[in-house]
Structures are given as C-alpha cells and as structure tokens.
C-alpha atoms as a PDB file:
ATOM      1  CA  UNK A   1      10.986  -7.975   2.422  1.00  0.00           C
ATOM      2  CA  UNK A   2       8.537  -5.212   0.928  1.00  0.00           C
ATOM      3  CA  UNK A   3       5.731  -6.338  -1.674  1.00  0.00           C
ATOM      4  CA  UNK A   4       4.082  -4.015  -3.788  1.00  0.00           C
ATOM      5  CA  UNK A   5       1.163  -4.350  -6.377  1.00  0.00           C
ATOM      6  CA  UNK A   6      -0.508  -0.847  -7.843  1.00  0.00           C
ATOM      7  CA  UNK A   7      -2.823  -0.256 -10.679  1.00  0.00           C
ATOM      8  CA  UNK A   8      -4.908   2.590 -12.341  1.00  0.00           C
ATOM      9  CA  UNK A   9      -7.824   2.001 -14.452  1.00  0.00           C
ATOM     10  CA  UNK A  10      -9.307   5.076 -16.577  1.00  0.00           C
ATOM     11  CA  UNK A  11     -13.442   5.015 -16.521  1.00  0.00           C
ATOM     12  CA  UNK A  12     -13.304   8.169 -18.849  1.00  0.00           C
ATOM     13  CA  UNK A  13     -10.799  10.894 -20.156  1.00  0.00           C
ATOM     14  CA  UNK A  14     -11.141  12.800 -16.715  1.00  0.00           C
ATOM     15  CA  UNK A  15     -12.206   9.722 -13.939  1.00  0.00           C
ATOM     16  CA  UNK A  16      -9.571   7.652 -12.862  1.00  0.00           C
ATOM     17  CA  UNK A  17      -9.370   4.663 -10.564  1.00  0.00           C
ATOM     18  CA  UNK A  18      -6.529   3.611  -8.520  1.00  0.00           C
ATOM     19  CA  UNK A  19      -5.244   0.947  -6.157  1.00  0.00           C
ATOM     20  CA  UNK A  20      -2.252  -0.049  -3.842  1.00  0.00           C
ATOM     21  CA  UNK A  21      -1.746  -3.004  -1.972  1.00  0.00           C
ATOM     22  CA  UNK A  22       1.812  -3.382   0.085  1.00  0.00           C
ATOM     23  CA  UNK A  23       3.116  -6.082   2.421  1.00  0.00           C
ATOM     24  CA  UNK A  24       6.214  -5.789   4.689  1.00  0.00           C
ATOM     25  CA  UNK A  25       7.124  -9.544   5.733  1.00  0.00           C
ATOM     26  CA  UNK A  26       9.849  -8.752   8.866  1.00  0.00           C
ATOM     27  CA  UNK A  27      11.911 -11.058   9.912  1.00  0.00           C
ATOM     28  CA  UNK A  28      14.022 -11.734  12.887  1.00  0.00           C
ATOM     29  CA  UNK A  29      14.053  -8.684  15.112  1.00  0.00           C
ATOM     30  CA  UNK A  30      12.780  -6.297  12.228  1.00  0.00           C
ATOM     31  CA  UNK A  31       9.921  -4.042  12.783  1.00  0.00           C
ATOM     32  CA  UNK A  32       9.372  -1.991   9.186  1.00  0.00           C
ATOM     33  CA  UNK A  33       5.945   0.047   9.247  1.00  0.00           C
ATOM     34  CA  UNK A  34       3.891  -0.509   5.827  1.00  0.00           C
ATOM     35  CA  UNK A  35       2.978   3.713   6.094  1.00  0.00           C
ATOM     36  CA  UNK A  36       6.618   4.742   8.272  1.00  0.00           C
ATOM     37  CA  UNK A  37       3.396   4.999  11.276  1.00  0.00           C
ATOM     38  CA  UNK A  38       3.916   3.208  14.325  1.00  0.00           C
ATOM     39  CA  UNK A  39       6.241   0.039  13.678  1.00  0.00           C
ATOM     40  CA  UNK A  40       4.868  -2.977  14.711  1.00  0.00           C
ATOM     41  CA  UNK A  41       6.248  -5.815  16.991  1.00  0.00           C
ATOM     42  CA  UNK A  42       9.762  -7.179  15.939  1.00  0.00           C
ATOM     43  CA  UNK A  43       8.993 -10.298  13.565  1.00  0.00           C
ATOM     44  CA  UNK A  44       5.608  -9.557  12.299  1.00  0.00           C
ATOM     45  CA  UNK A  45       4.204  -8.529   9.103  1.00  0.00           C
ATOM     46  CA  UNK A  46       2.000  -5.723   8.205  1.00  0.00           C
ATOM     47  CA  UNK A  47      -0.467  -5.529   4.802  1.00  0.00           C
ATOM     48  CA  UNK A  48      -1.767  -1.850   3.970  1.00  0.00           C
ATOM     49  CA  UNK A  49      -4.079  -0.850   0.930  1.00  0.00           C
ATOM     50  CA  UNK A  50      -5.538   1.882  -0.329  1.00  0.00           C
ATOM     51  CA  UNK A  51      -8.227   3.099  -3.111  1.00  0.00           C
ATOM     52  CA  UNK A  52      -8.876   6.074  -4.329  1.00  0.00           C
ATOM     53  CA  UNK A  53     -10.893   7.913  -7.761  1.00  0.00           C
ATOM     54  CA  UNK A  54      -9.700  10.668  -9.169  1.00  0.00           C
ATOM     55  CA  UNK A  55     -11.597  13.345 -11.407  1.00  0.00           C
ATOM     56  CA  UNK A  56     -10.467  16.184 -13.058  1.00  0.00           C
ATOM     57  CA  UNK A  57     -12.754  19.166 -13.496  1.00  0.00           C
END
C-alpha cells in the first residue's frame, strides 16, 4: 500500500514552499522502493520525504 501527503505554501507571489512525505507499507514478499532506488527487503516498509523552496526570478 502507497501513502502520500504533499503540500505547497506561497510566502510571496514568486517564493514558494513545498513538501512530500510517502510511505510504501509491503507486505508479504513485496519489496516496492519509495524513490524506484534500491528495493528494500521483502516485507518491510520504507518512508521518504522531501522539501524544497522555489523562487522565481
């Protein structure tokens, strides 16, 4: 099972913040990478995140 959760929040017209958070629960002799990297052990989960700004000049 894949969970997801992203946001954005807008500091200004032209600075942006953003977020992702993702979770891949495998079960049984699944092995699903959060990134499609290296996939890890059959059975276990895997949580990636990521934060970024963005600004446009």
């Amino acid at each position: 099972m894949l969970y997801a959760l992203r946001g954005t929040y807008a500091f200004s017209k032209r600075t942006t913040v953003y977020g992702t958070v993702g979770l891949v629960d495998n079960s049984g002799q699944s092995a699903v990478a959060v990134d499609g990297a290296a996939a890890p052990p059959p059975g276990s989960s895997q949580l990636g995140a990521m934060l970024g700004i963005k600004h446009i000049l």
